[in-house]
C-alpha atoms as a PDB file:
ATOM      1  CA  UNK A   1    -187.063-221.469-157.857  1.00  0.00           C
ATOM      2  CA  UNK A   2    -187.988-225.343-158.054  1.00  0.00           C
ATOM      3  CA  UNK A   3    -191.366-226.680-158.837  1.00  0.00           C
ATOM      4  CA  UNK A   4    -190.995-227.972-155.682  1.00  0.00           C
ATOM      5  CA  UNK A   5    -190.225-224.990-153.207  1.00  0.00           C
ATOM      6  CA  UNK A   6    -193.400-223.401-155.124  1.00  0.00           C
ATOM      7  CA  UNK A   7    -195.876-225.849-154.203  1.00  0.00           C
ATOM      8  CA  UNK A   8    -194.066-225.809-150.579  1.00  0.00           C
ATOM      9  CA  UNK A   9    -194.311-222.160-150.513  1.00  0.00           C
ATOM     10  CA  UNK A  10    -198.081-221.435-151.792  1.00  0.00           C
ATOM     11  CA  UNK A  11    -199.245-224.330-149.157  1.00  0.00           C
ATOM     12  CA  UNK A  12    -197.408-222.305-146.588  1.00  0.00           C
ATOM     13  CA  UNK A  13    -199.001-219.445-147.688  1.00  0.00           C
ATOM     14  CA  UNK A  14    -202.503-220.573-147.568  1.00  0.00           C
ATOM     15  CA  UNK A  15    -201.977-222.411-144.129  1.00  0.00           C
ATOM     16  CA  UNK A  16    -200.530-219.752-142.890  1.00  0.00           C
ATOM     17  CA  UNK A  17    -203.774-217.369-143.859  1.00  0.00           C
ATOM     18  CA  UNK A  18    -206.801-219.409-142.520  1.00  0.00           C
ATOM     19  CA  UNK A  19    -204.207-220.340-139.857  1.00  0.00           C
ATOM     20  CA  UNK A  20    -204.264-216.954-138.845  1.00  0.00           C
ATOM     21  CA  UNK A  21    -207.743-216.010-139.339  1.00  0.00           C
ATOM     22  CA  UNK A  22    -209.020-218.908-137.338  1.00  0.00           C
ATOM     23  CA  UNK A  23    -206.571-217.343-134.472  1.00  0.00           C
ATOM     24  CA  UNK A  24    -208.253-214.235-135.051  1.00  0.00           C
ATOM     25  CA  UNK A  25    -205.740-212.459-136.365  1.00  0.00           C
ATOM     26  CA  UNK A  26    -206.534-211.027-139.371  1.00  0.00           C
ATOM     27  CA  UNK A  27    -205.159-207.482-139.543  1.00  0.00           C
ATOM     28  CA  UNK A  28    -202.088-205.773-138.808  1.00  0.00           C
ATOM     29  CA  UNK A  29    -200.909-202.478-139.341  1.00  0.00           C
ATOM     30  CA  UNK A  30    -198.452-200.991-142.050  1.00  0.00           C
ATOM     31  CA  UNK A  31    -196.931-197.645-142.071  1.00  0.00           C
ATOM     32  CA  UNK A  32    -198.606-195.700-139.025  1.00  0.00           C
ATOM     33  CA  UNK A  33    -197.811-193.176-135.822  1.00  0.00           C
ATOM     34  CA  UNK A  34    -199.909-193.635-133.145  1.00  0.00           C
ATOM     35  CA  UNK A  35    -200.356-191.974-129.592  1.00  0.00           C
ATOM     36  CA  UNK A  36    -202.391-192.160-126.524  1.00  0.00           C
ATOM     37  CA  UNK A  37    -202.359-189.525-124.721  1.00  0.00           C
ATOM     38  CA  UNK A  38    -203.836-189.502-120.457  1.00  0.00           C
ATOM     39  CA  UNK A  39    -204.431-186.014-120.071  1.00  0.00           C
ATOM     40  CA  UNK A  40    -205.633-186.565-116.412  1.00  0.00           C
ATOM     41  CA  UNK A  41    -207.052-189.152-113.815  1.00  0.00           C
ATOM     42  CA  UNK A  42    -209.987-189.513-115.742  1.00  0.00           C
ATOM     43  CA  UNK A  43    -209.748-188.673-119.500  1.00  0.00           C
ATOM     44  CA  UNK A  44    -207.763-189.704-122.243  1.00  0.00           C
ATOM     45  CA  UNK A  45    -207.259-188.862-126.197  1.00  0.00           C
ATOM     46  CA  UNK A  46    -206.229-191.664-128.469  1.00  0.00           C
ATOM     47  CA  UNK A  47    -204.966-191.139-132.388  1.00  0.00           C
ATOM     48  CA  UNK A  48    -203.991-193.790-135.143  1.00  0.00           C
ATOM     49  CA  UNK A  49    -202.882-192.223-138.496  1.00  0.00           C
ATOM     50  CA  UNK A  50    -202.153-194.577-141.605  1.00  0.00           C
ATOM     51  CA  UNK A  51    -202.096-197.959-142.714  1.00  0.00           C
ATOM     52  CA  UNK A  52    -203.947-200.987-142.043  1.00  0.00           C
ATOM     53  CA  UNK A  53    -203.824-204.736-144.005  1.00  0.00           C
ATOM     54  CA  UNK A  54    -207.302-206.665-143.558  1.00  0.00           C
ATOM     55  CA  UNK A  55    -205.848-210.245-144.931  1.00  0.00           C
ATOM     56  CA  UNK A  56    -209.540-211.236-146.040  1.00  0.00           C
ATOM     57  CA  UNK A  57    -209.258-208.546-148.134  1.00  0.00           C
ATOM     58  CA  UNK A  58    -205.807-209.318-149.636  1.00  0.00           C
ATOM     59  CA  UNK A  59    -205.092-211.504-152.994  1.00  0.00           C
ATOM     60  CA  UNK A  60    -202.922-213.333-150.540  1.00  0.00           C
ATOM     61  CA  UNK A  61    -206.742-214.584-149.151  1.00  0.00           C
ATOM     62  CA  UNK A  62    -207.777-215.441-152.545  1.00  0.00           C
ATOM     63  CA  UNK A  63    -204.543-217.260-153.675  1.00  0.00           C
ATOM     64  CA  UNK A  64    -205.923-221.070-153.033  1.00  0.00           C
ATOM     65  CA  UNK A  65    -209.427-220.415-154.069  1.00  0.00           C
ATOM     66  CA  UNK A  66    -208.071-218.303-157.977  1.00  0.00           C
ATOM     67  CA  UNK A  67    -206.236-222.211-158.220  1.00  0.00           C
ATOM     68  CA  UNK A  68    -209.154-224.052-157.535  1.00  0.00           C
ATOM     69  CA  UNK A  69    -210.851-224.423-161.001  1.00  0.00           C
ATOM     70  CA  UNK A  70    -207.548-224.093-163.256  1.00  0.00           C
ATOM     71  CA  UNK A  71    -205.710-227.283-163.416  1.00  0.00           C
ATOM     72  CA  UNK A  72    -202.011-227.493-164.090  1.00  0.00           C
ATOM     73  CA  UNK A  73    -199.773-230.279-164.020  1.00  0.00           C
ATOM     74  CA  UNK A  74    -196.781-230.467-161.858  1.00  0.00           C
ATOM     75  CA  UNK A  75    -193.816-232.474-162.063  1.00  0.00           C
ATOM     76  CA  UNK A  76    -190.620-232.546-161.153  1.00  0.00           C
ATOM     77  CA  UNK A  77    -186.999-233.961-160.794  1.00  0.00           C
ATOM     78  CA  UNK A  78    -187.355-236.945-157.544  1.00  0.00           C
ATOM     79  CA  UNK A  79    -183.599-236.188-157.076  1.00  0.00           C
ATOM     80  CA  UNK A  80    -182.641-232.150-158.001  1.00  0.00           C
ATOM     81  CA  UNK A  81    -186.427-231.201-157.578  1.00  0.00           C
ATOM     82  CA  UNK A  82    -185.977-229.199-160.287  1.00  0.00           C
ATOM     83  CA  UNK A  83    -189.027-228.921-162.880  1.00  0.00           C
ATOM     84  CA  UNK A  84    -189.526-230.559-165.572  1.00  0.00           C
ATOM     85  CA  UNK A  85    -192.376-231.400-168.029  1.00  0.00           C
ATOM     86  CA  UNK A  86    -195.053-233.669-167.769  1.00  0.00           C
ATOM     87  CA  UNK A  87    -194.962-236.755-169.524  1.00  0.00           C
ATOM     88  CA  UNK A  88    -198.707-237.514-170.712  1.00  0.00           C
ATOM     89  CA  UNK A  89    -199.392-240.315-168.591  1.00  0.00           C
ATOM     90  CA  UNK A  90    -198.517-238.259-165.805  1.00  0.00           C
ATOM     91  CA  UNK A  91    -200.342-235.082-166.851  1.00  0.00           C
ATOM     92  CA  UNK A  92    -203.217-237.848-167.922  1.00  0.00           C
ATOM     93  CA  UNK A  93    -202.773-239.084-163.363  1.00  0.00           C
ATOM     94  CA  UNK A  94    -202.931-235.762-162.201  1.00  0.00           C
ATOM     95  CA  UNK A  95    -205.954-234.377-163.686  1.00  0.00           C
ATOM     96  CA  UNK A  96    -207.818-237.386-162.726  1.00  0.00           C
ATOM     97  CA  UNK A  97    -206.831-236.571-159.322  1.00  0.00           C
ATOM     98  CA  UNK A  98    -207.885-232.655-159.575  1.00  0.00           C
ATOM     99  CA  UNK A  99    -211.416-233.825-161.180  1.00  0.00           C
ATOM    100  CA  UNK A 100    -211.925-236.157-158.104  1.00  0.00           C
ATOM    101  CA  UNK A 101    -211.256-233.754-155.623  1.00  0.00           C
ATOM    102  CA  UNK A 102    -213.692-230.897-157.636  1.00  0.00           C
ATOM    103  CA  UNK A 103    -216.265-230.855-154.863  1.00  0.00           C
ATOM    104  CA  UNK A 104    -214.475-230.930-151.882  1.00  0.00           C
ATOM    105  CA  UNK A 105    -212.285-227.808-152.790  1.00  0.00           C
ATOM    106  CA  UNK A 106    -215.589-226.427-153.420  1.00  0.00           C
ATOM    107  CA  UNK A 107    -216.741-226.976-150.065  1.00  0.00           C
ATOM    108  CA  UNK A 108    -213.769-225.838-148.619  1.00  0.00           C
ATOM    109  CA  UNK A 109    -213.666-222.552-150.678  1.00  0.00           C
ATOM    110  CA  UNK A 110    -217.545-222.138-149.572  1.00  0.00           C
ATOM    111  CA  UNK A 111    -216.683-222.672-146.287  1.00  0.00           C
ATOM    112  CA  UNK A 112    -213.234-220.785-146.243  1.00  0.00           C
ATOM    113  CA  UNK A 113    -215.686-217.626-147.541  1.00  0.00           C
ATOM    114  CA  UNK A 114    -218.168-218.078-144.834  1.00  0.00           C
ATOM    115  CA  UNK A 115    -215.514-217.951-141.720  1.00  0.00           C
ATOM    116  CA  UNK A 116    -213.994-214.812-143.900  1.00  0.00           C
ATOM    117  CA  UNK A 117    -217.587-213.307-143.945  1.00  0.00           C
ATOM    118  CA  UNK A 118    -218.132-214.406-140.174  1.00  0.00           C
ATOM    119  CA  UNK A 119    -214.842-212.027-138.686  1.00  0.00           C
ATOM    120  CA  UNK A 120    -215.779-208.981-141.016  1.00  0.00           C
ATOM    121  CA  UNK A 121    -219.199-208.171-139.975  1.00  0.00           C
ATOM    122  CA  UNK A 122    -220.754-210.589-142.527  1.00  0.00           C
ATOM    123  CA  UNK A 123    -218.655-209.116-145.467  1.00  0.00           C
ATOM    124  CA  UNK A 124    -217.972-211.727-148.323  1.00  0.00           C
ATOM    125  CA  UNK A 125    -214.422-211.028-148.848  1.00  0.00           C
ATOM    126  CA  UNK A 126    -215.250-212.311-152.471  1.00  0.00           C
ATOM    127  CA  UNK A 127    -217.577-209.380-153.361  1.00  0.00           C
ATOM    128  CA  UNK A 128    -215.620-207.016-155.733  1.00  0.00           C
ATOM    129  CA  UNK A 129    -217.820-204.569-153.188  1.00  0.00           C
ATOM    130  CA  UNK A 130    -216.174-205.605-149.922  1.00  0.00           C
ATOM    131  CA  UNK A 131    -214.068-203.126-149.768  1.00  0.00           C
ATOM    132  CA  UNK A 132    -216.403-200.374-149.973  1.00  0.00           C
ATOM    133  CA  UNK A 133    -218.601-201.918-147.668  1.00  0.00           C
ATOM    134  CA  UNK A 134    -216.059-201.754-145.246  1.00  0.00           C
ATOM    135  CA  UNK A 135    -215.414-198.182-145.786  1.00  0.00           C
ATOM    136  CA  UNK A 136    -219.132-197.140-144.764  1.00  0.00           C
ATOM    137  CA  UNK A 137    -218.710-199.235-142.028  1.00  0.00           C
ATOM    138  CA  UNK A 138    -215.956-197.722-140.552  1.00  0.00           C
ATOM    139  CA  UNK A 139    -217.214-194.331-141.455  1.00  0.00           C
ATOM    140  CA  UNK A 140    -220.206-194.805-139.481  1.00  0.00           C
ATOM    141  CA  UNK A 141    -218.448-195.673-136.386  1.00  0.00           C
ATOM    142  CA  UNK A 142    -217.364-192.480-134.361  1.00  0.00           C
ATOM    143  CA  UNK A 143    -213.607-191.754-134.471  1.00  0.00           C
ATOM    144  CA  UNK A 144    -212.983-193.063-137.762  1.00  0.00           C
ATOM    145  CA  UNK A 145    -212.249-189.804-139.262  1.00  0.00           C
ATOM    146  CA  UNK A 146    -210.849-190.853-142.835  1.00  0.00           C
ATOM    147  CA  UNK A 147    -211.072-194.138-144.589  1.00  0.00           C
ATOM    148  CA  UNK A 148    -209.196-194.788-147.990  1.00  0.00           C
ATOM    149  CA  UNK A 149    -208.879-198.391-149.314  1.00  0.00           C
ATOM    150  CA  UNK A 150    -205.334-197.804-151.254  1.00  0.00           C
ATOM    151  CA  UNK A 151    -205.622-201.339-152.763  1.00  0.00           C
ATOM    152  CA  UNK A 152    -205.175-205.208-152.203  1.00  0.00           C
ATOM    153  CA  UNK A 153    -206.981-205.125-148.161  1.00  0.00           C
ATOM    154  CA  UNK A 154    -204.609-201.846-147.441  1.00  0.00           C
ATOM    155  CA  UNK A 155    -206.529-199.050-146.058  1.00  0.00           C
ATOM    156  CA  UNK A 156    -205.637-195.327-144.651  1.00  0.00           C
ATOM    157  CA  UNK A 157    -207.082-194.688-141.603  1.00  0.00           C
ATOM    158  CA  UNK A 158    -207.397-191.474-139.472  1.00  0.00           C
ATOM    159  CA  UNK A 159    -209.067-192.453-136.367  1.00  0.00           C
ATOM    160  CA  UNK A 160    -209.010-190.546-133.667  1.00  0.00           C
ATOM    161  CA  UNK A 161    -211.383-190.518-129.949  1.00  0.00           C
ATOM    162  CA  UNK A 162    -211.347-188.589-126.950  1.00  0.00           C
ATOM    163  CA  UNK A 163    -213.138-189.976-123.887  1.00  0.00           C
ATOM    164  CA  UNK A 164    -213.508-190.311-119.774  1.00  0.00           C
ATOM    165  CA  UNK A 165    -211.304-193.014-117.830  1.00  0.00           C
ATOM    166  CA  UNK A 166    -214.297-194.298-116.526  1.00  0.00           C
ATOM    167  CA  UNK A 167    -214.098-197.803-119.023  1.00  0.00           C
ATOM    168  CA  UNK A 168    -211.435-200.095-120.790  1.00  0.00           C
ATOM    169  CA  UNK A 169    -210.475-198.968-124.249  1.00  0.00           C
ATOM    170  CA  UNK A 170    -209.383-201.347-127.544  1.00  0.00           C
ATOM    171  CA  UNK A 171    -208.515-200.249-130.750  1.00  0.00           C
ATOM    172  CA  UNK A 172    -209.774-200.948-133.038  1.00  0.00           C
ATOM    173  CA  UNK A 173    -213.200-201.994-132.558  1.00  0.00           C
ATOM    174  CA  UNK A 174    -215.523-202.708-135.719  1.00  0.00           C
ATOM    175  CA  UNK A 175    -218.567-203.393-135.234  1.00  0.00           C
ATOM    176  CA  UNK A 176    -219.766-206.879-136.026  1.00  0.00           C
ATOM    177  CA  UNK A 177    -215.581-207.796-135.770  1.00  0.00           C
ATOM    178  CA  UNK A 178    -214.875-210.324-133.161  1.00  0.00           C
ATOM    179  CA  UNK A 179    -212.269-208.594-131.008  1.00  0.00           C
ATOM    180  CA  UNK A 180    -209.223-210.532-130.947  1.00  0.00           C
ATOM    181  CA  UNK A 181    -207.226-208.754-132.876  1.00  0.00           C
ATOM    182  CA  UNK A 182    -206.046-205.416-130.685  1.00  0.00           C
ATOM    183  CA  UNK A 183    -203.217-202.751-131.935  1.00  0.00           C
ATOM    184  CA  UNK A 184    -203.948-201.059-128.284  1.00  0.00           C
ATOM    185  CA  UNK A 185    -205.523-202.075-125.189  1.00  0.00           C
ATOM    186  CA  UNK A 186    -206.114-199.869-122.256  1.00  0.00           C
ATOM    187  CA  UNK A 187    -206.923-201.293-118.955  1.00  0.00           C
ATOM    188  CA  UNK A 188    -208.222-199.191-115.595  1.00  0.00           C
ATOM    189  CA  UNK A 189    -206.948-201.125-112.368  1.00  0.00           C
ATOM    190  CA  UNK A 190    -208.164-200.008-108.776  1.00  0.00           C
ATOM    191  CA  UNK A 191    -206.181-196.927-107.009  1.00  0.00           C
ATOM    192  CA  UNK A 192    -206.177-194.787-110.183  1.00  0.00           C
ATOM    193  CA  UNK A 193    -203.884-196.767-112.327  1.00  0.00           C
ATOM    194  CA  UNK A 194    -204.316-197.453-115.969  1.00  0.00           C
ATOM    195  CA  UNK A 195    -202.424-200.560-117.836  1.00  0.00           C
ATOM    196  CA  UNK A 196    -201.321-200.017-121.646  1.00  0.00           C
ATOM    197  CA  UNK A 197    -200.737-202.916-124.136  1.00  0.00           C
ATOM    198  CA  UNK A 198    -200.053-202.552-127.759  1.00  0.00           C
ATOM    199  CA  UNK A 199    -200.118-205.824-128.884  1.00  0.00           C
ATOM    200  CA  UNK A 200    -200.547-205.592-132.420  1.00  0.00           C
ATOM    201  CA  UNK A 201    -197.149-203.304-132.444  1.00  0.00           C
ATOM    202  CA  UNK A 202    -195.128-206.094-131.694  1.00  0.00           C
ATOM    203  CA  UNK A 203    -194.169-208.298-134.913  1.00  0.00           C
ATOM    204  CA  UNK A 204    -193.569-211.478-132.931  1.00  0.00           C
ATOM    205  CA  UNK A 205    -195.531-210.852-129.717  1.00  0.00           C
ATOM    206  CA  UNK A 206    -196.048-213.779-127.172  1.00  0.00           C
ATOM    207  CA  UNK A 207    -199.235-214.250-128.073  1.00  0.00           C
ATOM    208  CA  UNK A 208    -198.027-215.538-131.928  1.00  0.00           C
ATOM    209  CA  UNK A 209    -195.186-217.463-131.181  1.00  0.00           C
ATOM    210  CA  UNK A 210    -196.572-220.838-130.815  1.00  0.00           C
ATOM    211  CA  UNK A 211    -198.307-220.422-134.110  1.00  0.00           C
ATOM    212  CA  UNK A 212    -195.043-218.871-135.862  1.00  0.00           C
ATOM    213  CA  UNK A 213    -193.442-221.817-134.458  1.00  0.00           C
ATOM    214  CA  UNK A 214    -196.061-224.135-136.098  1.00  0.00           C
ATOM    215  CA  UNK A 215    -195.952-222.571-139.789  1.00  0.00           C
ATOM    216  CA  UNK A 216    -192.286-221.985-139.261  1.00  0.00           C
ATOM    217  CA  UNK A 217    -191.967-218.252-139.618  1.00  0.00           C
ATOM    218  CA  UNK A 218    -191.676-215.765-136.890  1.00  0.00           C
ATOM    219  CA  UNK A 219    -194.945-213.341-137.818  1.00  0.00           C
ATOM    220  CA  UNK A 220    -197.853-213.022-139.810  1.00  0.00           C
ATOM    221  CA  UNK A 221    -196.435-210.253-141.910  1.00  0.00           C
ATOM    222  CA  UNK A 222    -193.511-212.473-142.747  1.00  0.00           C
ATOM    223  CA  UNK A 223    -195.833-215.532-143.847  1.00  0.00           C
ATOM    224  CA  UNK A 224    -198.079-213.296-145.941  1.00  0.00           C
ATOM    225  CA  UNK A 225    -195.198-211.418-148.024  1.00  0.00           C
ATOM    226  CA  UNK A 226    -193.807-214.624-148.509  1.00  0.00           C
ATOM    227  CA  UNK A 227    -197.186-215.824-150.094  1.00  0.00           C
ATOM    228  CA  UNK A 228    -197.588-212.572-152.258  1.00  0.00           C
ATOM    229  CA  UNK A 229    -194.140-212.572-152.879  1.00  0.00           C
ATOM    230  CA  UNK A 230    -194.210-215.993-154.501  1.00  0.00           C
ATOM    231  CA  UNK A 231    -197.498-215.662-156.403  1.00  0.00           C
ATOM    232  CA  UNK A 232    -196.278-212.400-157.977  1.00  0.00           C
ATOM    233  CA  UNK A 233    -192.551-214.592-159.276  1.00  0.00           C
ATOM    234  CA  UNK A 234    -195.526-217.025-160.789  1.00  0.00           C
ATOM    235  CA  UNK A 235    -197.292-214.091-162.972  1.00  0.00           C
ATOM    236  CA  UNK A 236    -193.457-213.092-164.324  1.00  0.00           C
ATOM    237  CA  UNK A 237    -193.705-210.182-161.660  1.00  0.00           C
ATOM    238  CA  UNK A 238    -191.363-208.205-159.813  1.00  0.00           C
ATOM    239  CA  UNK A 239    -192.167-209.175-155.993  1.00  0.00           C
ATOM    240  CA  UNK A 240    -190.967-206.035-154.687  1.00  0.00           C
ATOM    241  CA  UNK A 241    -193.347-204.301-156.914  1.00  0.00           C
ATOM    242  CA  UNK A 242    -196.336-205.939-156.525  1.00  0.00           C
ATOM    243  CA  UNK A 243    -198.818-204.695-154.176  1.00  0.00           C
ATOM    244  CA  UNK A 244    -199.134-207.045-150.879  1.00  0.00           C
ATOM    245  CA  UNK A 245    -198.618-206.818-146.925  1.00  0.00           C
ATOM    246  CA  UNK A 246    -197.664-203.222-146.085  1.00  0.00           C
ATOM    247  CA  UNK A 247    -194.324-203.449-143.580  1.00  0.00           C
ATOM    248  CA  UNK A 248    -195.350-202.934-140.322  1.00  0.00           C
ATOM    249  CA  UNK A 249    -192.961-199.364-139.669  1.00  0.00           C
ATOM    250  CA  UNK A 250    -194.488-196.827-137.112  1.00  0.00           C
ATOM    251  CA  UNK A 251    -194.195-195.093-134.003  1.00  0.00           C
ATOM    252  CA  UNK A 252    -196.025-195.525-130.499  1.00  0.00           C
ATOM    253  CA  UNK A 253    -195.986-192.582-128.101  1.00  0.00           C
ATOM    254  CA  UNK A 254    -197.768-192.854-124.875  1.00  0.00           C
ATOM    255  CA  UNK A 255    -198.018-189.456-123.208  1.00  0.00           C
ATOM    256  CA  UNK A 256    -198.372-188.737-118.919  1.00  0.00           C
ATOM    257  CA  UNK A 257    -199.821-185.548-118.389  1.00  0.00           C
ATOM    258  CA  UNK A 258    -198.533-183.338-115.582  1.00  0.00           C
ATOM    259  CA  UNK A 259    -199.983-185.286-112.147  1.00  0.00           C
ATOM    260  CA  UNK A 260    -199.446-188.430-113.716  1.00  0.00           C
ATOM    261  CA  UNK A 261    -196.903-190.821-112.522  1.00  0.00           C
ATOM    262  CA  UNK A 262    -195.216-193.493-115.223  1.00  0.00           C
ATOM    263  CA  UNK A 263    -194.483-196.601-112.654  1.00  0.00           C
ATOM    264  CA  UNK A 264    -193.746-198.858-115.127  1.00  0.00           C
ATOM    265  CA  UNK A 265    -192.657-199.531-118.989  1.00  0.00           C
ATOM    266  CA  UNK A 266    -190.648-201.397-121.581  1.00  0.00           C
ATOM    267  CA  UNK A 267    -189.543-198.661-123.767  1.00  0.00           C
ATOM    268  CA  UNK A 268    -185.805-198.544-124.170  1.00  0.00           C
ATOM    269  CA  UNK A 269    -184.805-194.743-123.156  1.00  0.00           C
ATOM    270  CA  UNK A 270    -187.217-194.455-120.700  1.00  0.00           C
ATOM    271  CA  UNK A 271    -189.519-191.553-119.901  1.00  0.00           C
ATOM    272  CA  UNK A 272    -188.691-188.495-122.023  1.00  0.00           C
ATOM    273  CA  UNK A 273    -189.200-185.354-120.125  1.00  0.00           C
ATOM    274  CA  UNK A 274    -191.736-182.498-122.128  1.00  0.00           C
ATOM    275  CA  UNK A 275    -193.621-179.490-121.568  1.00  0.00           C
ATOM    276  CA  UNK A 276    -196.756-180.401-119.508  1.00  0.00           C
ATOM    277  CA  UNK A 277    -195.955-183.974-118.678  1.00  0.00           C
ATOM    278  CA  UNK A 278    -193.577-187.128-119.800  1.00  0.00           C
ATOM    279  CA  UNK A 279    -193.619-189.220-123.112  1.00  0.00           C
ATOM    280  CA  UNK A 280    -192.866-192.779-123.870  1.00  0.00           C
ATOM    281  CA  UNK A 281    -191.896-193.777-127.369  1.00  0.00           C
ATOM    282  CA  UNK A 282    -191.693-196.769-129.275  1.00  0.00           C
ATOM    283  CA  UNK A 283    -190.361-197.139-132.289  1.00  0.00           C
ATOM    284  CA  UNK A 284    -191.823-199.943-133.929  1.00  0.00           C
ATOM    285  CA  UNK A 285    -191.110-202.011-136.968  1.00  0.00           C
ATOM    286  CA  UNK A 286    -191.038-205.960-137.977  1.00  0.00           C
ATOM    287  CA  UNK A 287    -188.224-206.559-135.598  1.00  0.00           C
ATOM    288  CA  UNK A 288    -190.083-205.587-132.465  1.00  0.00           C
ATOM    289  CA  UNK A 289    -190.465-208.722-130.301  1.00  0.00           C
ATOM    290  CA  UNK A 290    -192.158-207.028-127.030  1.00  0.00           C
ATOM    291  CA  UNK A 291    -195.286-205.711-127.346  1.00  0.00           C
ATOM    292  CA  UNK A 292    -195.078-201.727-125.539  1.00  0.00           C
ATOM    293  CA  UNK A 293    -196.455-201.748-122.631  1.00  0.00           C
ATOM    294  CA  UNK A 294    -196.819-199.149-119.589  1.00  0.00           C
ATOM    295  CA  UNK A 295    -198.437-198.603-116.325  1.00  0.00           C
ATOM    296  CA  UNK A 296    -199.700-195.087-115.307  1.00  0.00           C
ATOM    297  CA  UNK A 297    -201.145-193.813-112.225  1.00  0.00           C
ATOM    298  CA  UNK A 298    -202.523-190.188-110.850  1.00  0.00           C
ATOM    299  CA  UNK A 299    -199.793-188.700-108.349  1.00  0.00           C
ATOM    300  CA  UNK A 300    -200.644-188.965-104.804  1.00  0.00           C
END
């Protein structure tokens, strides 16, 4: 790889990450099988089991700010962009340059921290402790049933919540997390009908288009391997072995218990016919470009 597609590739990287947290999105799930379940006109049970990435979490987050007080000459071919070394006037330029510009990439690493801290409950994503704070947060929150941080912002989750149909649902909520960031949203309309959304299982929803178009890639999952991916060919690592975004790969089943009518969904079978009721299922992976959705209502 040129000296050249590497500085490309890290700014991408980094853009892409505040990019995305500014947007509010700033997790996405990895491996995972999920279900919601309306077990009549007014209750519902809702399970997530398995992965989750929290980018502020991730050494993808920390990838500009590990670069800010090493300095490093780059140069390269103006016609091949291949690299090449420094000559010593050069090197001489561009640390001159990287002195000058000491304070503001201080102040933008402060203030990169703070919005971090600000969409994770006032966590410093910095603290070697972060993770573990996050842990006992979740813990104390009811549903949240196991919390494991595997590593590099990728946590195992078992959540799992029964409850009345008499309020909107969102997973997940955290407390002290703004919520902009849903896997599943659950919506009660008037005459007994209830509206599913899954955004989050969709790896280039609406929602993230205009931004993929921006940063030229198609998903945040895609943008953040390619960052890890690249800073792990840096350290003389194997990209497929170092430990980064988890591949969004799961399963969404929305279950209609007897009495309940499925009017509408996106799924591509169709309602799948079971004891005590009808299914929906969604297999769901990083080439899913519509978000699951459904619209159930209590039989007449």
């Amino acid at each position: 790889m040129t000296m050249f597609s590497t500085i490309r590739l890290r700014a991408a990287a980094v853009l892409a990450v505040f990019a995305f947290v500014l947007s509010g999105c700033f997790m996405t799930p990895g491996k995972f099988t999920s279900e919601l379940a309306i077990t009549g006109p007014d209750s519902f049970t809702f399970s997530y089991e398995g992965e989750i990435f929290f980018l502020g979490l991730s050494k993808l987050a920390q990838m500009d700010a590990a670069n800010t007080d090493n300095f490093t000459a780059n140069c390269f071919d103006d016609e091949t962009y291949e690299s090449r070394d420094c000559t010593p006037e050069e090197e001489a330029i561009q640390r001159e340059e990287w002195e000058a510009g000491a304070a503001e990439r201080a102040e933008q690493a402060k203030k990169q921290a703070q919005q971090m801290a600000a969409i994770m409950g006032g966590i410093d994503p910095s603290d070697p402790k972060a993770a573990d704070e996050l842990v006992k947060l979740l813990q104390r929150q009811k549903g949240w049933e196991r919390v494991v941080h595997k590593g590099d912002g990728v946590f195992d989750v078992s959540y799992r919540v029964s409850g009345t149909m008499g309020h909107d649902f969102t997973f997940p909520m955290i407390e002290g997390f703004p919520q902009t960031n849903p896997f599943v949203q659950v919506f009660l309309r008037k005459g007994g009908q209830v509206r599913i959304n899954a955004p989050g299982f969709a790896a280039q929803s609406t929602d993230s288009a205009g931004l993929g178009t921006v940063l030229g890639a198609g998903s945040f999952a895609g943008l953040a391997a390619m960052g890890a991916a690249e800073q792990s060919r840096e350290a003389g690592q194997d990209p497929a072995a170092m430990p980064g975004v988890p591949v969004m790969d799961g399963t969404f089943t929305v279950r209609a218990a007897a009495g309940m009518r499925i009017l509408a969904n996106n799924t591509d079978e169709g309602p799948v016919t079971e004891a005590g009721g009808e299914a929906l299922i969604w297999p769901i992976n990083q080439r899913t470009a519509q978000a699951p959705t459904a619209l159930i209502a209590a039989a007449p």
